[in-house]
PDB file of N, CA and C in Angstrom:
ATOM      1  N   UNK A   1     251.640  50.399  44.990  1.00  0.00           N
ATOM      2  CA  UNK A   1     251.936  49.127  44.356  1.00  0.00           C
ATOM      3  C   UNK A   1     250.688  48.260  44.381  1.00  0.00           C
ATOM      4  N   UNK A   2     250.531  47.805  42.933  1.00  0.00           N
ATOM      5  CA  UNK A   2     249.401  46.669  43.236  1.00  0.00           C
ATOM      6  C   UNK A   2     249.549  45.554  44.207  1.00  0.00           C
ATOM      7  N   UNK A   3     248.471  44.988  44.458  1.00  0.00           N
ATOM      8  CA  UNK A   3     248.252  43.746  45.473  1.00  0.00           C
ATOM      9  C   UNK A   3     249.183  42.198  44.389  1.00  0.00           C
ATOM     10  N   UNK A   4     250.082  41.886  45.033  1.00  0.00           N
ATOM     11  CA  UNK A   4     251.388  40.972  44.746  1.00  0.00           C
ATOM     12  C   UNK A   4     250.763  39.449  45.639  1.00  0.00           C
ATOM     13  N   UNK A   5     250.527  38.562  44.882  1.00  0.00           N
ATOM     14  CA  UNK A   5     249.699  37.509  45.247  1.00  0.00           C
ATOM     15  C   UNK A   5     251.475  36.917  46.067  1.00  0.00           C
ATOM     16  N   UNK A   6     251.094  36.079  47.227  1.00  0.00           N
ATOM     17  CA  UNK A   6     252.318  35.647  47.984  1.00  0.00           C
ATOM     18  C   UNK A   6     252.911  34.698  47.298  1.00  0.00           C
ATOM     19  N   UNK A   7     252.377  33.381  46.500  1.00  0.00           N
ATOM     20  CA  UNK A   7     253.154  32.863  45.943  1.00  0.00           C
ATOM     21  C   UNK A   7     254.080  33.538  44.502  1.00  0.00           C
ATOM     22  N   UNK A   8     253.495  34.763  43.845  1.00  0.00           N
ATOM     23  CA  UNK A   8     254.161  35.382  43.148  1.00  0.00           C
ATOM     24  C   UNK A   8     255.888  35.707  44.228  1.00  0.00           C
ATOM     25  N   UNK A   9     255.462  36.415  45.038  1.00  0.00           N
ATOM     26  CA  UNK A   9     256.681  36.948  45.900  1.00  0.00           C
ATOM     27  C   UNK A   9     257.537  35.661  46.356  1.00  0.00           C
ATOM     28  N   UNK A  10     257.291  34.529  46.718  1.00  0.00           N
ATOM     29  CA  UNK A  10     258.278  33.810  46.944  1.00  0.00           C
ATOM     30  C   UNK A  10     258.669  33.422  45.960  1.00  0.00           C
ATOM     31  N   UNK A  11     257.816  33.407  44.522  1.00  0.00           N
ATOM     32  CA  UNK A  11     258.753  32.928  43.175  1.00  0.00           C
ATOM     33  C   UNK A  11     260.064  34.135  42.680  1.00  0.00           C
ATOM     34  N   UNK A  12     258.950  34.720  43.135  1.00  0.00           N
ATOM     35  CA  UNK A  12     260.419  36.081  43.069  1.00  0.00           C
ATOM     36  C   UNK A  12     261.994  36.299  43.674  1.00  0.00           C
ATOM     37  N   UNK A  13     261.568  36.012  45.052  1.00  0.00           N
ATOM     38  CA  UNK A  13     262.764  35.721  45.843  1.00  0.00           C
ATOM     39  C   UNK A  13     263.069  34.434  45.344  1.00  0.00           C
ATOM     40  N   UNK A  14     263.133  33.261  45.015  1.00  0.00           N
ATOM     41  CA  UNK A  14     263.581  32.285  44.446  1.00  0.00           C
ATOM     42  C   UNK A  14     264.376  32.283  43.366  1.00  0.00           C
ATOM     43  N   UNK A  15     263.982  33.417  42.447  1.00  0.00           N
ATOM     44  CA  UNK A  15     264.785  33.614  41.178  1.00  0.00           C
ATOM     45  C   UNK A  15     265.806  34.294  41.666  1.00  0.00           C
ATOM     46  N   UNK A  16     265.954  35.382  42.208  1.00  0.00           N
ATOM     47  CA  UNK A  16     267.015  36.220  42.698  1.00  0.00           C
ATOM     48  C   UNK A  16     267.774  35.573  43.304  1.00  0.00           C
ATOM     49  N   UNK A  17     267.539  34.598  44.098  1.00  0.00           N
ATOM     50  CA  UNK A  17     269.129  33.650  44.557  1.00  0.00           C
ATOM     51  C   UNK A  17     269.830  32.999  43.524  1.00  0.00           C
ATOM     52  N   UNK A  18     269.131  32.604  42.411  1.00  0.00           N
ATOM     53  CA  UNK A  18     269.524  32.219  41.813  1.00  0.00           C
ATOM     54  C   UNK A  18     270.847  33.340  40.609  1.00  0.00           C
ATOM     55  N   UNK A  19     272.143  32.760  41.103  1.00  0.00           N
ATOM     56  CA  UNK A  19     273.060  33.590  40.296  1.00  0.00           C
ATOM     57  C   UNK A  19     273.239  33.820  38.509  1.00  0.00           C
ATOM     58  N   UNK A  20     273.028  35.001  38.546  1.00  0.00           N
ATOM     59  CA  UNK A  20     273.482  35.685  37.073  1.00  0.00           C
ATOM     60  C   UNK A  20     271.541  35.791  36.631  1.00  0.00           C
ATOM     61  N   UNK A  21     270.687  35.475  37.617  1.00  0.00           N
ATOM     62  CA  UNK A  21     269.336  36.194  37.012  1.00  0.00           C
ATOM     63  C   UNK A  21     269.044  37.716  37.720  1.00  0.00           C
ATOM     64  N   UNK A  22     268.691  38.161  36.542  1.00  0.00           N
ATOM     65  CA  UNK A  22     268.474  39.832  36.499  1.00  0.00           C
ATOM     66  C   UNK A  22     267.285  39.891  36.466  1.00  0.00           C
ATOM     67  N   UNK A  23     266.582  41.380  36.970  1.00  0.00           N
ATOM     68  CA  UNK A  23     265.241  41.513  37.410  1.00  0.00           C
ATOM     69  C   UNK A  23     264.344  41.431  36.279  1.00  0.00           C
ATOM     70  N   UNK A  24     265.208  42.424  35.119  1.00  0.00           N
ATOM     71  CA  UNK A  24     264.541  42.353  34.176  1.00  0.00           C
ATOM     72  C   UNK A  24     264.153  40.542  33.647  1.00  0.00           C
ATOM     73  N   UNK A  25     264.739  39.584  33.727  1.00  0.00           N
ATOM     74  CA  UNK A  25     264.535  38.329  33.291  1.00  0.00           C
ATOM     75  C   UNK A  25     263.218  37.590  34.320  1.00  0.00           C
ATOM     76  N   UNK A  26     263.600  38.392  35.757  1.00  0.00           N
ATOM     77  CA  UNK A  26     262.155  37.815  36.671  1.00  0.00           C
ATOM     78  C   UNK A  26     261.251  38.443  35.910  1.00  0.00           C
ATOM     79  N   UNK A  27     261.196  39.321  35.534  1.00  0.00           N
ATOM     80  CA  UNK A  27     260.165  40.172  35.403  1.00  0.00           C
ATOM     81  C   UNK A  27     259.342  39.420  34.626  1.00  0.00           C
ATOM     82  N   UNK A  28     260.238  38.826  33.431  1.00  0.00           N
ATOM     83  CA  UNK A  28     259.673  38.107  32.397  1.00  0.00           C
ATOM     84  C   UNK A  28     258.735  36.847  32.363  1.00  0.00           C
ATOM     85  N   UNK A  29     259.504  36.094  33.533  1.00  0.00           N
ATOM     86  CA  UNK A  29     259.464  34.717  33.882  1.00  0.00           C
ATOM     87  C   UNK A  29     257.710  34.567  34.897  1.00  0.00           C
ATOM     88  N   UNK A  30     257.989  35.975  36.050  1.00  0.00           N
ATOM     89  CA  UNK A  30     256.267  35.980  36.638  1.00  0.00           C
ATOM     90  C   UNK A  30     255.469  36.390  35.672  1.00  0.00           C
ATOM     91  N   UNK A  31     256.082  37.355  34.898  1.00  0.00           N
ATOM     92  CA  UNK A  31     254.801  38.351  33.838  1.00  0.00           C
ATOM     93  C   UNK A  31     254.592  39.433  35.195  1.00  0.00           C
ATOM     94  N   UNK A  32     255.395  39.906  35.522  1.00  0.00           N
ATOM     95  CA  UNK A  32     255.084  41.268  35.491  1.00  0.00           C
ATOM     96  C   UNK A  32     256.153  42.404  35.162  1.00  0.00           C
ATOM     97  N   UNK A  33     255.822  44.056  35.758  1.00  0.00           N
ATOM     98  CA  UNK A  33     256.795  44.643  34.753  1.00  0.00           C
ATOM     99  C   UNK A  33     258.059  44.973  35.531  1.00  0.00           C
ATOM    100  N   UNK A  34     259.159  45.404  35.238  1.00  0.00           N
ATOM    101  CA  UNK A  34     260.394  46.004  36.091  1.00  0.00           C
ATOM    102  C   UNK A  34     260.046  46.369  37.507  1.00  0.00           C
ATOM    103  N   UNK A  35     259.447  47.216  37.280  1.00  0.00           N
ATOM    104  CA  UNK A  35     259.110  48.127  38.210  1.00  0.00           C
ATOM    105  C   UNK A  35     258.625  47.437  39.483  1.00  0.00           C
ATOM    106  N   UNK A  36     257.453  46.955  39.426  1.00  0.00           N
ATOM    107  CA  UNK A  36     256.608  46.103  40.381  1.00  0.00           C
ATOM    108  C   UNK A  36     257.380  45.033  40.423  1.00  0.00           C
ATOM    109  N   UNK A  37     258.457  44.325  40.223  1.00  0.00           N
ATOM    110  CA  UNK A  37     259.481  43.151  40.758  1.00  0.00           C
ATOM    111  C   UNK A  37     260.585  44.071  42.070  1.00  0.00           C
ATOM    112  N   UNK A  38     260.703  45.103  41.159  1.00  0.00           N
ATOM    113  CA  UNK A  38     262.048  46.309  41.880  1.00  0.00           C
ATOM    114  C   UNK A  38     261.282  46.173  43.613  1.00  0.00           C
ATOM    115  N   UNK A  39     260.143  47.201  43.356  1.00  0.00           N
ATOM    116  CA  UNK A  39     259.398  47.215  44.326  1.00  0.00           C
ATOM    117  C   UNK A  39     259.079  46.241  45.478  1.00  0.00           C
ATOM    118  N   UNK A  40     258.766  44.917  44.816  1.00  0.00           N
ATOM    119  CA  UNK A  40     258.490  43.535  45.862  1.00  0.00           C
ATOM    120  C   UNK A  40     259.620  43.705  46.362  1.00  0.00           C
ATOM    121  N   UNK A  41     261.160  43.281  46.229  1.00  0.00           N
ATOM    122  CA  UNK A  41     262.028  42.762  46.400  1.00  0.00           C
ATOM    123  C   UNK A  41     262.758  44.148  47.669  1.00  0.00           C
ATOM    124  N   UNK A  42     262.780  45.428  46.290  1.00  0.00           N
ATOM    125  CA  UNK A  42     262.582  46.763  48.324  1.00  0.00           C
ATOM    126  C   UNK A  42     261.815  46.233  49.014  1.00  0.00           C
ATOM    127  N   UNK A  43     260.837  45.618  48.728  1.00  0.00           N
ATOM    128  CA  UNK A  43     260.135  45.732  50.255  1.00  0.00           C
ATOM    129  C   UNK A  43     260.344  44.088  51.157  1.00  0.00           C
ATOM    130  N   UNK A  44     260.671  43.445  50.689  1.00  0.00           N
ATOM    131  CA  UNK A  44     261.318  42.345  50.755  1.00  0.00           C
ATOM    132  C   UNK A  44     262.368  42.912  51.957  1.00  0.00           C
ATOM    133  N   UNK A  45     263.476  43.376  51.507  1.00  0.00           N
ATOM    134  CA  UNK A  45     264.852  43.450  51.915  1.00  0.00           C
ATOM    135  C   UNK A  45     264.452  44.425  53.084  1.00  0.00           C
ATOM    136  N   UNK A  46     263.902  45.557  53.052  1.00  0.00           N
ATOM    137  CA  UNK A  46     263.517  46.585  53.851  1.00  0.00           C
ATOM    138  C   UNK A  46     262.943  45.735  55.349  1.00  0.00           C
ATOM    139  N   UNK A  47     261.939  45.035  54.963  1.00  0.00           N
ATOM    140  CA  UNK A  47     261.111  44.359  55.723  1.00  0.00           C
ATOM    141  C   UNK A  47     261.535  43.209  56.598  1.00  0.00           C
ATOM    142  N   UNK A  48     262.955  42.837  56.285  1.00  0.00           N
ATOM    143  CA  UNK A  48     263.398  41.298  56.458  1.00  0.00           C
ATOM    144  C   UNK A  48     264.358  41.715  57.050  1.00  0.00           C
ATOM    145  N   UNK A  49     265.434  42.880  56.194  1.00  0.00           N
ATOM    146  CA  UNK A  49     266.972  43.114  56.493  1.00  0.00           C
ATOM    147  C   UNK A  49     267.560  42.193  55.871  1.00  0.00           C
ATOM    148  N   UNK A  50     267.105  42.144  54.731  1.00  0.00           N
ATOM    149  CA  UNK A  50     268.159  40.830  53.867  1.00  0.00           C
ATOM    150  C   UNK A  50     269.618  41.455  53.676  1.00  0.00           C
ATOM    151  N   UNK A  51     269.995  41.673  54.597  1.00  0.00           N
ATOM    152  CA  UNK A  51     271.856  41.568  54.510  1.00  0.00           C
ATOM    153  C   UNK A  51     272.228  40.661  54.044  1.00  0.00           C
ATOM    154  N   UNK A  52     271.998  39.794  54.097  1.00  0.00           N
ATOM    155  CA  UNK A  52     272.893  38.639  53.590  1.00  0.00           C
ATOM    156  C   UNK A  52     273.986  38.380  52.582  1.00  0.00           C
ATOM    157  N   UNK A  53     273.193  39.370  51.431  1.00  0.00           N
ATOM    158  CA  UNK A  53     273.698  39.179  50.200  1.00  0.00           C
ATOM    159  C   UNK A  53     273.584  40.458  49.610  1.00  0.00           C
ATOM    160  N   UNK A  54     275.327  41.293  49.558  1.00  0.00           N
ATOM    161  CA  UNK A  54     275.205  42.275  48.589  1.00  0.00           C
ATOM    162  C   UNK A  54     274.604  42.630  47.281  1.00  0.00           C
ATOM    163  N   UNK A  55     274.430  40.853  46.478  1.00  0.00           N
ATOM    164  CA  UNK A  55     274.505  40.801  45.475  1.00  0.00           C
ATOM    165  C   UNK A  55     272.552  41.450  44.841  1.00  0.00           C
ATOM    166  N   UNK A  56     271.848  41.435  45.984  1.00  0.00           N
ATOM    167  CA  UNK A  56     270.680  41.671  45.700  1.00  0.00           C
ATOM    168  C   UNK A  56     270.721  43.642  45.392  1.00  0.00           C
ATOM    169  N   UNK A  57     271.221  44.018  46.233  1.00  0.00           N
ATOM    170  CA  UNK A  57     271.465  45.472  45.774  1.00  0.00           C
ATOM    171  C   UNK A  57     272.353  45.516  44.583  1.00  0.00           C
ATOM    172  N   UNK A  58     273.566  44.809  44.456  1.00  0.00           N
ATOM    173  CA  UNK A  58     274.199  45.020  43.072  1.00  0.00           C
ATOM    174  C   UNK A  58     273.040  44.887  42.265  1.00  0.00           C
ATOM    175  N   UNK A  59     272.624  44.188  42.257  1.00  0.00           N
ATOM    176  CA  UNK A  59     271.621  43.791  40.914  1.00  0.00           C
ATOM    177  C   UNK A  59     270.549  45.111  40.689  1.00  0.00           C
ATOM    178  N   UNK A  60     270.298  45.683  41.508  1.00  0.00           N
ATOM    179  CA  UNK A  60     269.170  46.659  41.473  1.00  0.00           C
ATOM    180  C   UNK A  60     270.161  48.060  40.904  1.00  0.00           C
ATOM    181  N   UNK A  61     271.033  48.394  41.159  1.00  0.00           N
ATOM    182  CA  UNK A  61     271.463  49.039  39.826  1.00  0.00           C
ATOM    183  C   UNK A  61     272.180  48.546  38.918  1.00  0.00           C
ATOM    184  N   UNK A  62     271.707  49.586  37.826  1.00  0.00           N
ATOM    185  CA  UNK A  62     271.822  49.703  36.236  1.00  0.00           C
ATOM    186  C   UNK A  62     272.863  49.783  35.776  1.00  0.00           C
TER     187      UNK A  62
END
């Protein structure tokens, strides 16, 4: 994965709390592609244990 500047990643996690936004729409909103949002946000959750909220795995499948 490319190098993900930190304020990119907290804009990221910011959108995702936000209900009924989809990755594909972050994707849009930082400018970058699917993939490399998917990625931050695994490593996000992996890294943190974001249990919190099912809704972040709902969203990651299709």
């Amino acid at each position: 994965m490319k190098e993900i500047d930190e304020k990119v990643k907290e804009q990221i996690l910011e959108l995702i709390s936000i209900p009924g936004m989809d990755i594909e729409d972050i994707a849009v909103k930082v400018n970058l592609d699917y993939e490399t949002v998917h990625e931050v946000l695994s490593e996000e959750y992996l890294k943190n244990n974001l249990d919190f909220g099912r809704r972040l795995c709902c969203r990651w499948t299709l």
